[in-house]
N, C-alpha and C. Protein backbone atom coordinates (compact mmCIF):
# COMPACT_ATOMS: atom_id res chain seq x y z
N UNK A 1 -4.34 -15.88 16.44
CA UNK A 1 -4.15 -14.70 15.63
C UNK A 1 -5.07 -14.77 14.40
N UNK A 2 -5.46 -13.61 14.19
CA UNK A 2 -6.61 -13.70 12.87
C UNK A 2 -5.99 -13.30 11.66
N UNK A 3 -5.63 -14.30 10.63
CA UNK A 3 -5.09 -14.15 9.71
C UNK A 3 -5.69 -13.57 8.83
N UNK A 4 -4.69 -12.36 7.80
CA UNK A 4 -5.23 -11.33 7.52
C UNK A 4 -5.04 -10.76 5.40
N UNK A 5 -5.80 -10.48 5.00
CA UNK A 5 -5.27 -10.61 3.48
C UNK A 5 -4.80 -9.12 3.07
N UNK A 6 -3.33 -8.85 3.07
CA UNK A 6 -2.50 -8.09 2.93
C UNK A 6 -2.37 -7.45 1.62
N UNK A 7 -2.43 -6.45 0.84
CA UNK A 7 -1.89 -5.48 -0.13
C UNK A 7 -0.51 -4.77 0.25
N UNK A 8 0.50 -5.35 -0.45
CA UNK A 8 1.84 -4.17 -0.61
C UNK A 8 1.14 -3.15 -1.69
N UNK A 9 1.94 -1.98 -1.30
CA UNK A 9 2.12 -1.18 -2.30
C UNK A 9 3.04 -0.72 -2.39
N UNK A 10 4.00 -0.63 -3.65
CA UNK A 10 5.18 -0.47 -3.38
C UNK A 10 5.84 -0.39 -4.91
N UNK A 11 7.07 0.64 -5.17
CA UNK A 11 7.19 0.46 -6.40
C UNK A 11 7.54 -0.71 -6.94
N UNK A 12 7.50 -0.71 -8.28
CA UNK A 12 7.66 -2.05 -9.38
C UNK A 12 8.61 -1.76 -10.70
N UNK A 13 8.54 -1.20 -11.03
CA UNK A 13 9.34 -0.38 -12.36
C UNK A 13 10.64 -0.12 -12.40
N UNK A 14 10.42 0.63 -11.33
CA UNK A 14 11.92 1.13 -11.35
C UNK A 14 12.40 0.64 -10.13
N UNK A 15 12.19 -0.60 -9.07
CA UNK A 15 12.12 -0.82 -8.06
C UNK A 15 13.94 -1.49 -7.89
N UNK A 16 14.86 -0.68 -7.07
CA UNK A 16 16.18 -1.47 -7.08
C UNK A 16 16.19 -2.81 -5.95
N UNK A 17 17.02 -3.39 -6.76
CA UNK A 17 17.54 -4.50 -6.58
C UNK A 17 17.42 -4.81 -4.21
N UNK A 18 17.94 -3.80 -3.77
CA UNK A 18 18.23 -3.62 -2.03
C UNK A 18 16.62 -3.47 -1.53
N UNK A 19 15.85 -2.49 -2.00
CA UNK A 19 14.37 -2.43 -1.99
C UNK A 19 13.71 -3.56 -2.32
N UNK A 20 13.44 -3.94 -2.94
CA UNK A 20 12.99 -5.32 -3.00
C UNK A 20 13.20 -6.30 -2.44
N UNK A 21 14.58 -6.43 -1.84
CA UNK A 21 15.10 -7.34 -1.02
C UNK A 21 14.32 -7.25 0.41
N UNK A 22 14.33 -5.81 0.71
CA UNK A 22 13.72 -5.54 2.19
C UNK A 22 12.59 -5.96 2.16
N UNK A 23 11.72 -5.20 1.26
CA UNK A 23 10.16 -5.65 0.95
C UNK A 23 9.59 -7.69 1.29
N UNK A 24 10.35 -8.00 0.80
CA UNK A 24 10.50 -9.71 0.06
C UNK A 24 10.81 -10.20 1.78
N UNK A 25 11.72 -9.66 2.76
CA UNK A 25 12.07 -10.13 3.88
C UNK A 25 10.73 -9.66 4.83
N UNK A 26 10.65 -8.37 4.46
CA UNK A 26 9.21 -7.85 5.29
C UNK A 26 7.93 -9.41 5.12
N UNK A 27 7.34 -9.24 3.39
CA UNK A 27 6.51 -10.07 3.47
C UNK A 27 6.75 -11.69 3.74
N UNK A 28 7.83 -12.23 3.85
CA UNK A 28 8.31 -13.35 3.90
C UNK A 28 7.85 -13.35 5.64
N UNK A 29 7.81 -12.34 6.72
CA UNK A 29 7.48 -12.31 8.29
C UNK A 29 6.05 -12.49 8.19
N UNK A 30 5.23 -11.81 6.98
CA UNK A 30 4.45 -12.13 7.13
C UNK A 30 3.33 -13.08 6.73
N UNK A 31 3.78 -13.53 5.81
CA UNK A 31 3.53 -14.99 5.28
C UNK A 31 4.01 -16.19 6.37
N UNK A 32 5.07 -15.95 7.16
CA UNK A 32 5.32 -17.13 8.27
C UNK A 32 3.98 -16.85 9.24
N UNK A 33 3.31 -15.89 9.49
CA UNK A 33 2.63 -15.60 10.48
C UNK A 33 1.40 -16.41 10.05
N UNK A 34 1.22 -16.53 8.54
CA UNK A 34 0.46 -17.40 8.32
C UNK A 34 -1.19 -16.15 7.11
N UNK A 35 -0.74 -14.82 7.37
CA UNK A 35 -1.51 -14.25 6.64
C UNK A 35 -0.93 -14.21 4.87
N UNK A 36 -1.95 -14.02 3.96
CA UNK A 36 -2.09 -13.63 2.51
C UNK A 36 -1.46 -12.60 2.29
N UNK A 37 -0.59 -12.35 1.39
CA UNK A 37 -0.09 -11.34 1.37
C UNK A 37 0.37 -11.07 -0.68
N UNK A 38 -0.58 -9.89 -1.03
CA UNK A 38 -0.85 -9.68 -2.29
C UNK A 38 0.88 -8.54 -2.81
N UNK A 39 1.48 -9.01 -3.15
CA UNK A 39 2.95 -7.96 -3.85
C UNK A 39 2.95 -8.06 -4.97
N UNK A 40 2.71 -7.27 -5.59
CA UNK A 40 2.80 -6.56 -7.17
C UNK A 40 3.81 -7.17 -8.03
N UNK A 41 5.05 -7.21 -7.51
CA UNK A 41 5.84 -7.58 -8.43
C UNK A 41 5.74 -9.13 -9.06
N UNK A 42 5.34 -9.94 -7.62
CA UNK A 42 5.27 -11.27 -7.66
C UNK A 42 3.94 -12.03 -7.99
N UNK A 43 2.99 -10.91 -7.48
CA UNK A 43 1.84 -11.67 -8.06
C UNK A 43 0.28 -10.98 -9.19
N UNK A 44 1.20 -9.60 -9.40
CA UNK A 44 0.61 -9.20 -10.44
C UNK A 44 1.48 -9.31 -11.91
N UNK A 45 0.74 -9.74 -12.78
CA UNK A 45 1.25 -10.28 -14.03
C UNK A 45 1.32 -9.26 -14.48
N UNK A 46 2.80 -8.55 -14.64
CA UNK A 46 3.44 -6.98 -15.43
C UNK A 46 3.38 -7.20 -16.80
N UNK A 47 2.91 -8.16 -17.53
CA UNK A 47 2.92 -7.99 -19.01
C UNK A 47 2.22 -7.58 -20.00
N UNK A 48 0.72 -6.60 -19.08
CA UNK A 48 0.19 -5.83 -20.10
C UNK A 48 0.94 -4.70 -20.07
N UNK A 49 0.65 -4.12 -21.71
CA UNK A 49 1.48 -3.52 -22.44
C UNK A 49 0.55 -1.97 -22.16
N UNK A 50 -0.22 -2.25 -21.94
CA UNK A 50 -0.99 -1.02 -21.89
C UNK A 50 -0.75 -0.19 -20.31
N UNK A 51 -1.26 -1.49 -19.20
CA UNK A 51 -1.06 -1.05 -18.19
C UNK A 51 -3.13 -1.15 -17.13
N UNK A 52 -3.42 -1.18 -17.59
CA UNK A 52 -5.06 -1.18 -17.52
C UNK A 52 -5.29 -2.27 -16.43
N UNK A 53 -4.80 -3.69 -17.11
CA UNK A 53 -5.07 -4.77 -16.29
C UNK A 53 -4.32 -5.18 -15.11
N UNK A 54 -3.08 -3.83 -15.15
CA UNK A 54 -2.11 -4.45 -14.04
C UNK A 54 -2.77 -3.24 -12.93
N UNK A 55 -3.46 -2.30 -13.19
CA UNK A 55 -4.36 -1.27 -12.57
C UNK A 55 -5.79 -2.47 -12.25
N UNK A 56 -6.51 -2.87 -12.81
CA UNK A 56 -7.85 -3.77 -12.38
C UNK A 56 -7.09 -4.74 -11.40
N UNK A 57 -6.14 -5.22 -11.95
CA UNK A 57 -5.66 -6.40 -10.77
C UNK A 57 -5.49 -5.67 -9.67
N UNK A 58 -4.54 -5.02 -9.09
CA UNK A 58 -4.15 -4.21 -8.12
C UNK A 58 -5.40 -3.53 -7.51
N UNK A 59 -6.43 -2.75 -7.86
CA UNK A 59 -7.50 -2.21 -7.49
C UNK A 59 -8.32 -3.31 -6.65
N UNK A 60 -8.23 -4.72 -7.85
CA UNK A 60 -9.28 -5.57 -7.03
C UNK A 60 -8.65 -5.88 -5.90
N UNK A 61 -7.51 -6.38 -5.83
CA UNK A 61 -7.12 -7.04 -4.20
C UNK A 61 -6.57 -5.78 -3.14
N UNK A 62 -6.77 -4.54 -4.03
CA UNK A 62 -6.89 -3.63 -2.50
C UNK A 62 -8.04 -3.65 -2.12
N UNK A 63 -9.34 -3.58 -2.71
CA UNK A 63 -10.53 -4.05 -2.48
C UNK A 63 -10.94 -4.88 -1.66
N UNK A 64 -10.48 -6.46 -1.40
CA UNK A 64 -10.50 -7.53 -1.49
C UNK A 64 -9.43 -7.48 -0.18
N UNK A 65 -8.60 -6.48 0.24
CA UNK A 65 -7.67 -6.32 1.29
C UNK A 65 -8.37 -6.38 2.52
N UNK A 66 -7.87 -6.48 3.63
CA UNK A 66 -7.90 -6.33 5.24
C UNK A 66 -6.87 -5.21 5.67
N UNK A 67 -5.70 -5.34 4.68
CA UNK A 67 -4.81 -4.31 5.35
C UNK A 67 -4.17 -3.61 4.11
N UNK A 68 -3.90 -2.20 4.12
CA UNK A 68 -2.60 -1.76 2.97
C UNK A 68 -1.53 -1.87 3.58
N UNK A 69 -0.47 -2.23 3.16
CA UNK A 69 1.18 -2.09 3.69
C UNK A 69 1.46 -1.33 2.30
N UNK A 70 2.44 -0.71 3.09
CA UNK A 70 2.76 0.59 1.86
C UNK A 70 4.29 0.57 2.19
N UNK A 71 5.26 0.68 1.06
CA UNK A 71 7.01 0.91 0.74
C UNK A 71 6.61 1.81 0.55
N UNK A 72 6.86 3.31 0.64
CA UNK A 72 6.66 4.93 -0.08
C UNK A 72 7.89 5.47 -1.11
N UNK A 73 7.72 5.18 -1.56
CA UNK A 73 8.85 5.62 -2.79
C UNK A 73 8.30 7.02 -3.35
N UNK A 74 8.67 8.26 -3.58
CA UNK A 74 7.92 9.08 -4.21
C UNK A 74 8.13 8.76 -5.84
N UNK A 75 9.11 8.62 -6.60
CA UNK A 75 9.50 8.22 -7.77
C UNK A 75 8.37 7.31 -8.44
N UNK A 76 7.56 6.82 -7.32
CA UNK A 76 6.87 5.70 -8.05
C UNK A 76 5.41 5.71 -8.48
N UNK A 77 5.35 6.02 -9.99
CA UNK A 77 3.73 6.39 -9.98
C UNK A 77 2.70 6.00 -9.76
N UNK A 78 3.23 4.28 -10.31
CA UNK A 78 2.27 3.32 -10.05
C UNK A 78 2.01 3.45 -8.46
N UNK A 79 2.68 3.36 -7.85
CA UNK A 79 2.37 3.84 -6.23
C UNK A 79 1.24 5.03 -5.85
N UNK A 80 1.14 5.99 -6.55
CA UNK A 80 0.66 6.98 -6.39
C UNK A 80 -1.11 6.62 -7.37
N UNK A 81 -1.06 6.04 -8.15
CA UNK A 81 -2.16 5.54 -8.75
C UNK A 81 -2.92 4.45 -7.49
N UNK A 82 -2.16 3.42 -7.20
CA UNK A 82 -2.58 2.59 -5.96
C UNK A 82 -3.05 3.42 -4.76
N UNK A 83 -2.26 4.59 -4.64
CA UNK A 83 -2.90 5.07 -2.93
C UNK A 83 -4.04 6.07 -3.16
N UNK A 84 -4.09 6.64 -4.35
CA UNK A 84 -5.38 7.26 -5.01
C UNK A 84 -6.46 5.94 -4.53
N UNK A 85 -6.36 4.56 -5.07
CA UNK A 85 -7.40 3.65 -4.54
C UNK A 85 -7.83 3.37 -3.44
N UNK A 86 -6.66 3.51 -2.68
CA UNK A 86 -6.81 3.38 -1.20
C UNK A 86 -7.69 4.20 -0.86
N UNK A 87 -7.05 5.70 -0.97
CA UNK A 87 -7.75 7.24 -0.30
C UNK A 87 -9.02 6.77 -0.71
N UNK A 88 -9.37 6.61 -2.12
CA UNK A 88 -11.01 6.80 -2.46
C UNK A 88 -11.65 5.74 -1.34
N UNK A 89 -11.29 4.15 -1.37
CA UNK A 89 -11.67 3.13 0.11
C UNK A 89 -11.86 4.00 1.53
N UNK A 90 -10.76 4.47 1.96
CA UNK A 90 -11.10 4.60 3.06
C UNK A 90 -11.83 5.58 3.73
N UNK A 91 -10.85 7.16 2.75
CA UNK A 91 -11.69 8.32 2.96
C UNK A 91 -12.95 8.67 2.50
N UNK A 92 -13.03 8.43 1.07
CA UNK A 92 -14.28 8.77 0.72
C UNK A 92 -15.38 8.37 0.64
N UNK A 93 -15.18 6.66 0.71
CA UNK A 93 -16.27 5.14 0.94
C UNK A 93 -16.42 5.07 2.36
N UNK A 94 -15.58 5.58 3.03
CA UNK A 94 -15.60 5.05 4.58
C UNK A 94 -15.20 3.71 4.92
N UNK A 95 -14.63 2.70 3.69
CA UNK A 95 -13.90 1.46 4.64
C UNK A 95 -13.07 1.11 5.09
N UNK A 96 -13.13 0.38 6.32
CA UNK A 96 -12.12 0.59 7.39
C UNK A 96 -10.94 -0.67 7.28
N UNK A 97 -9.78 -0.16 6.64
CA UNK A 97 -8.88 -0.90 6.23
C UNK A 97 -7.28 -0.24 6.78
N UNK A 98 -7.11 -0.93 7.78
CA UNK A 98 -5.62 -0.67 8.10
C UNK A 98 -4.45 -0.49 7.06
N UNK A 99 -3.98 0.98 7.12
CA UNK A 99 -3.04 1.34 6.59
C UNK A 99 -1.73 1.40 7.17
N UNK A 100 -0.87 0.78 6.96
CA UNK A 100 0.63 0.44 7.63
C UNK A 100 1.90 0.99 6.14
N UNK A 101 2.59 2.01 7.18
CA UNK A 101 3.69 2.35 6.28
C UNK A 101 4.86 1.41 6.45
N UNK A 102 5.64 1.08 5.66
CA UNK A 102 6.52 0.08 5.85
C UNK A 102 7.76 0.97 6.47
N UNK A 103 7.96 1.46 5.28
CA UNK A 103 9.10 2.42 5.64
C UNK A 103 8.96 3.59 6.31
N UNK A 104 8.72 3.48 7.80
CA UNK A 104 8.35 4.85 8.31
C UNK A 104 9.72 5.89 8.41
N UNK A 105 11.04 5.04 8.62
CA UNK A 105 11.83 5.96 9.09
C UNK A 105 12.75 6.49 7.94
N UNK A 106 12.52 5.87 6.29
CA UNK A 106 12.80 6.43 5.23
C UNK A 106 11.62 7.69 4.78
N UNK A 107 10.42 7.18 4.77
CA UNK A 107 9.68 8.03 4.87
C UNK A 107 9.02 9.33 5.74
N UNK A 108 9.59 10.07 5.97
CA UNK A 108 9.57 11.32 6.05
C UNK A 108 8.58 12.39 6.20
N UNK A 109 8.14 12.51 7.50
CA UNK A 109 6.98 13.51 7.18
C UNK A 109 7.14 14.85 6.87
N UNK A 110 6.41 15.55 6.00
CA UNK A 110 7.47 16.68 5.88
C UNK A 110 5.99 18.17 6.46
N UNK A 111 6.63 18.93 6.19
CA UNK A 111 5.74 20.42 6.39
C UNK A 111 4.88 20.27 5.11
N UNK A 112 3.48 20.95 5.13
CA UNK A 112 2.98 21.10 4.65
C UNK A 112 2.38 19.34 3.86
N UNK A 113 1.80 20.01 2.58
CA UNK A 113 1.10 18.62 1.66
C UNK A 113 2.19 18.00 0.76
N UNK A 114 1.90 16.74 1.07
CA UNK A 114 2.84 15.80 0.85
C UNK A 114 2.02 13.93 0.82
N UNK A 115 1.89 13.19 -0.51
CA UNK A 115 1.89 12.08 -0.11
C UNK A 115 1.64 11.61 1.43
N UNK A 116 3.26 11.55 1.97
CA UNK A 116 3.80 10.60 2.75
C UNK A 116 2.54 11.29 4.41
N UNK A 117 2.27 12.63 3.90
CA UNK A 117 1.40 12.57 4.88
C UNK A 117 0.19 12.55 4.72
N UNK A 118 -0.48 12.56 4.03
CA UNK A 118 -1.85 11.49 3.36
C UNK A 118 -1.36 10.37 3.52
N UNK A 119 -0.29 9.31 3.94
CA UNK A 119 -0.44 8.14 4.24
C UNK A 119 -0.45 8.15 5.43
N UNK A 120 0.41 9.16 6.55
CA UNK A 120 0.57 8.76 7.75
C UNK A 120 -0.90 9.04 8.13
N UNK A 121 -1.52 9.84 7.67
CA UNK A 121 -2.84 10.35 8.25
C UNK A 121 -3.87 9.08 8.06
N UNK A 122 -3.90 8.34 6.98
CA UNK A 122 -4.48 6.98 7.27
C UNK A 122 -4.48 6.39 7.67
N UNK A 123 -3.19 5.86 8.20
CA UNK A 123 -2.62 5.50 9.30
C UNK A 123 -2.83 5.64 10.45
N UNK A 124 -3.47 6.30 10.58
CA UNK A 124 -4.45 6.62 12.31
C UNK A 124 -5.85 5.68 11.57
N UNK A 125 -6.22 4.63 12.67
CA UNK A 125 -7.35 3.74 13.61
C UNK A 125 -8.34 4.81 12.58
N UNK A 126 -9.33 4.51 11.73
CA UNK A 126 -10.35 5.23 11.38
C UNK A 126 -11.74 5.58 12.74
N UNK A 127 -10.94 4.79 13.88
CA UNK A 127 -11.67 5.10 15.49
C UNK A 127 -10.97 6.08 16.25
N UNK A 128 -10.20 6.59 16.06
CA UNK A 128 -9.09 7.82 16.23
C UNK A 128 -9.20 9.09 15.96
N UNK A 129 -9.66 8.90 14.48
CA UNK A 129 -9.65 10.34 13.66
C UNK A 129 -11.00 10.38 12.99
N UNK A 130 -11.65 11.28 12.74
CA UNK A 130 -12.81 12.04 11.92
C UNK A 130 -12.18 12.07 10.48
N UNK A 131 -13.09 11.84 10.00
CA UNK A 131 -13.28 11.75 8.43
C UNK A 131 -12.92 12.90 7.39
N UNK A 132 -12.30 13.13 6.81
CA UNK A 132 -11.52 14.27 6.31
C UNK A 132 -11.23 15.38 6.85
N UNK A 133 -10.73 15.06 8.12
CA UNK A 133 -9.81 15.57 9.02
C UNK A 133 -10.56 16.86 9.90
N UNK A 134 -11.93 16.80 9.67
CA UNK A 134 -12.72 17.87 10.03
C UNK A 134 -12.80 17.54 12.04
């Protein structure tokens, strides 16, 4: 198996206590498998006050990723700042980085524009789908 360097994205802030738990069991499967696996809470240092450097950190190792894994929380901004990084990677740079929703069956596809479907839509093989959906 080709071990792989992982980005969660997932809230942090306001993140409860049961959510985190799931998340923590998710990446704990995948850390036994033997891949890297980058989680915000645990390995980005939350103590700038500003917020800037916990944005550069996070940017670089989605960068620096093989895969996004995504928790979808809508509540969560910092989430929504992170998948802005993503979108610009994949859609608008063209790099080809597996996007995996964690929570597919909390997350919800709904009618019309929505997040959760700008994620599922990444979520298709960038060998699947055409490039801004044309």
């Amino acid at each position: 198996m080709i071990k792989k360097k992982i980005f969660v994205i997932c809230p942090v802030r306001n993140a409860d206590k049961a959510t985190n738990e799931k998340i923590l069991r998710y990446i704990e499967r995948l850390e036994k498998q033997g891949h890297t696996v980058h989680w915000p809470p645990r390995d980005t240092d939350q103590s700038d006050p500003v917020g800037n450097k916990i944005c550069l950190t996070n940017m670089t190792e989605i960068f620096k990723a093989d895969e996004i894994h995504i928790w979808y929380d809508p509540a969560s901004t910092g989430s929504h700042f992170d998948l802005g990084g993503v979108f610009m990677l994949v859609e608008v740079l063209g790099y080809e980085k597996r996007v995996i929703l964690i929570n597919d069956k909390e997350a919800k596809q709904v009618p019309g524009k929505s997040f959760t479907n700008v994620i599922r839509y990444m979520n298709k093989s960038p060998a699947m789908k055409k490039r801004g959906g044309k």
